[in-house]
C-alpha atoms as a PDB file:
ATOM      1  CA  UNK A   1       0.000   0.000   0.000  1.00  0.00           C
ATOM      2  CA  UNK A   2       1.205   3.781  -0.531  1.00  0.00           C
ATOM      3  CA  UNK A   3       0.185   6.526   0.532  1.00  0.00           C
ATOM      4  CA  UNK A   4      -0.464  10.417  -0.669  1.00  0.00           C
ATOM      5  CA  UNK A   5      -1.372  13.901  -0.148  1.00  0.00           C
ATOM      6  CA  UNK A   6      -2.943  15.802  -2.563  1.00  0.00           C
ATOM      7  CA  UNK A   7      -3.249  19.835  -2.199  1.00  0.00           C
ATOM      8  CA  UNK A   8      -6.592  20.943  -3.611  1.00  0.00           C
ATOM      9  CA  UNK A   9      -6.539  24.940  -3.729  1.00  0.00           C
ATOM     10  CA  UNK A  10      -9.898  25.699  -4.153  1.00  0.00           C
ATOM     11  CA  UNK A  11     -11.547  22.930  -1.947  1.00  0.00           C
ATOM     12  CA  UNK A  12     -13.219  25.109   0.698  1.00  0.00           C
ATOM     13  CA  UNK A  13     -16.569  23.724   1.835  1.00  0.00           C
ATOM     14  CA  UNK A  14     -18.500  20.203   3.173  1.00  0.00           C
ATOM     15  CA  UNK A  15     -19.846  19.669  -0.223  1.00  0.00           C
ATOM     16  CA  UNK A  16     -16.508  19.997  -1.900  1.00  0.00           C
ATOM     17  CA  UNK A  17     -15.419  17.297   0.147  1.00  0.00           C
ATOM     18  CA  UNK A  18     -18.166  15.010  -0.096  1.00  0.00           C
ATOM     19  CA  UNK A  19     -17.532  15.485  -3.677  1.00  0.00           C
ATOM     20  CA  UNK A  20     -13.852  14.479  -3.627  1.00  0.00           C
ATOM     21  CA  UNK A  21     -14.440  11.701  -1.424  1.00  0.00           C
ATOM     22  CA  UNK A  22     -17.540  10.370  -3.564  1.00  0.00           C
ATOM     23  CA  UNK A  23     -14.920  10.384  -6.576  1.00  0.00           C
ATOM     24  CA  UNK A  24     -12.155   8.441  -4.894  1.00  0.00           C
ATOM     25  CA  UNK A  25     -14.582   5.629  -3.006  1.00  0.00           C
ATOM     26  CA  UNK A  26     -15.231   4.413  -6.099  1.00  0.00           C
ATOM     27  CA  UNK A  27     -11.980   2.705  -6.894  1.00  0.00           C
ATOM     28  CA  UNK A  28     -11.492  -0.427  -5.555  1.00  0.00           C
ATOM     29  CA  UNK A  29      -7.631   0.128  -5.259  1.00  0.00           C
ATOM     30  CA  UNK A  30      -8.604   3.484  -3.105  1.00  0.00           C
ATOM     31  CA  UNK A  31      -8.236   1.893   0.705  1.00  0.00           C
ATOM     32  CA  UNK A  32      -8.308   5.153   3.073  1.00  0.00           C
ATOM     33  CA  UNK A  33      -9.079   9.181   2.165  1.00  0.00           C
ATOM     34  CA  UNK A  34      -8.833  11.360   4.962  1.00  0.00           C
ATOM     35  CA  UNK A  35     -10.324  15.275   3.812  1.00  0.00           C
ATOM     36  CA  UNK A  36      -9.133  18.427   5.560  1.00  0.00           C
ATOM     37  CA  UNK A  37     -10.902  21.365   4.014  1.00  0.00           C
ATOM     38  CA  UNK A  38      -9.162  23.883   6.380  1.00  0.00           C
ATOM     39  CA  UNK A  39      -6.069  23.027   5.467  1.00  0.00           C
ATOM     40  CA  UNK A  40      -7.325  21.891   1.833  1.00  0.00           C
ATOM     41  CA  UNK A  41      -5.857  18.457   2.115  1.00  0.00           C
ATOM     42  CA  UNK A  42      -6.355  14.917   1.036  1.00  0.00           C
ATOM     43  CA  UNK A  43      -4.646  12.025   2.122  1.00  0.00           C
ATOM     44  CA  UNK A  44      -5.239   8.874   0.413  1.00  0.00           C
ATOM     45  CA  UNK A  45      -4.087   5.670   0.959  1.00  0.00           C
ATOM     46  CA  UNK A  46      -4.220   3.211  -1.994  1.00  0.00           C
ATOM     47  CA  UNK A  47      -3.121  -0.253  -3.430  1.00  0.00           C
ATOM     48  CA  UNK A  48      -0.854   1.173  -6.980  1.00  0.00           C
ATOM     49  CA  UNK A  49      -1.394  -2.464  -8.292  1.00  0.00           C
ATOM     50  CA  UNK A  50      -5.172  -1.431  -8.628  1.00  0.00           C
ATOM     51  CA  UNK A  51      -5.202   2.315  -9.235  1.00  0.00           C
ATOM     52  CA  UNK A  52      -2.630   4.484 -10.624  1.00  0.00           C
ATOM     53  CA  UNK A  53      -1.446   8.163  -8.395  1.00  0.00           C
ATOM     54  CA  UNK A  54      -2.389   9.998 -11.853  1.00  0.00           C
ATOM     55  CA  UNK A  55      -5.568   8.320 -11.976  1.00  0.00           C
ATOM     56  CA  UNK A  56      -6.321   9.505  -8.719  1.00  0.00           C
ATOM     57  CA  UNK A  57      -5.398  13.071  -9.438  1.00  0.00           C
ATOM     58  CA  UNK A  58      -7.142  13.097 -12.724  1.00  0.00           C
ATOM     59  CA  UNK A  59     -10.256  12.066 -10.833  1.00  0.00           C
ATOM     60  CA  UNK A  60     -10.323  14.732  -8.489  1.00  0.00           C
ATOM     61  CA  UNK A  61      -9.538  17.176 -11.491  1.00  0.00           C
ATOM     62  CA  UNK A  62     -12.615  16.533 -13.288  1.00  0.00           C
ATOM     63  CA  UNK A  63     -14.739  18.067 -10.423  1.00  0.00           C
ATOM     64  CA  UNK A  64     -12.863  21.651 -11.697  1.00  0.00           C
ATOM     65  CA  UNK A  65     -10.768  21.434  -8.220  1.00  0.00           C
ATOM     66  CA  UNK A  66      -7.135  22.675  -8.552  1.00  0.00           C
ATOM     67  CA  UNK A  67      -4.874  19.035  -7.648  1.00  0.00           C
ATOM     68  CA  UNK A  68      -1.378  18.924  -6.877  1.00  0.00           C
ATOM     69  CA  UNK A  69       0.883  16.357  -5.321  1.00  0.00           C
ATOM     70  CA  UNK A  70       2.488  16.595  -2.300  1.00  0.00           C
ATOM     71  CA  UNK A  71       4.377  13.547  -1.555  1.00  0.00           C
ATOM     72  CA  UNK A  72       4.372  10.793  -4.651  1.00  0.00           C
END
């Protein structure tokens, strides 16, 4: 298993994070998110043998959030 943190700039409220969660969930490979809107980060912990780190962040993307990587 790995693990990541993802920056999302313009995450700010409970919906956006219901939506970001509700985007990740749906991989199998995804095993753990843990959402911070304050801080505006997401922590994910996933299986790479199931789901690739730029499928993850392409994922997020397509809800018109601002994604970047923190740790690989």
């Amino acid at each position: 298993m790995e693990f990541t943190t993802f920056k999302i700039s313009n995450m700010c409220s409970e919906e956006d994070k219901v939506n970001v969660m509700n985007a990740l969930h749906k991989y199998s490979g995804v095993l753990d998110i843990a959402v911070d809107t304050s801080s505006q980060l997401v922590r994910v912990e996933y299986d790479p043998r199931n789901i690739l780190l730029e499928d993850l962040k392409s994922e997020i993307a397509k809800g018109n959030y601002q994604v970047s990587v923190l740790n690989p």
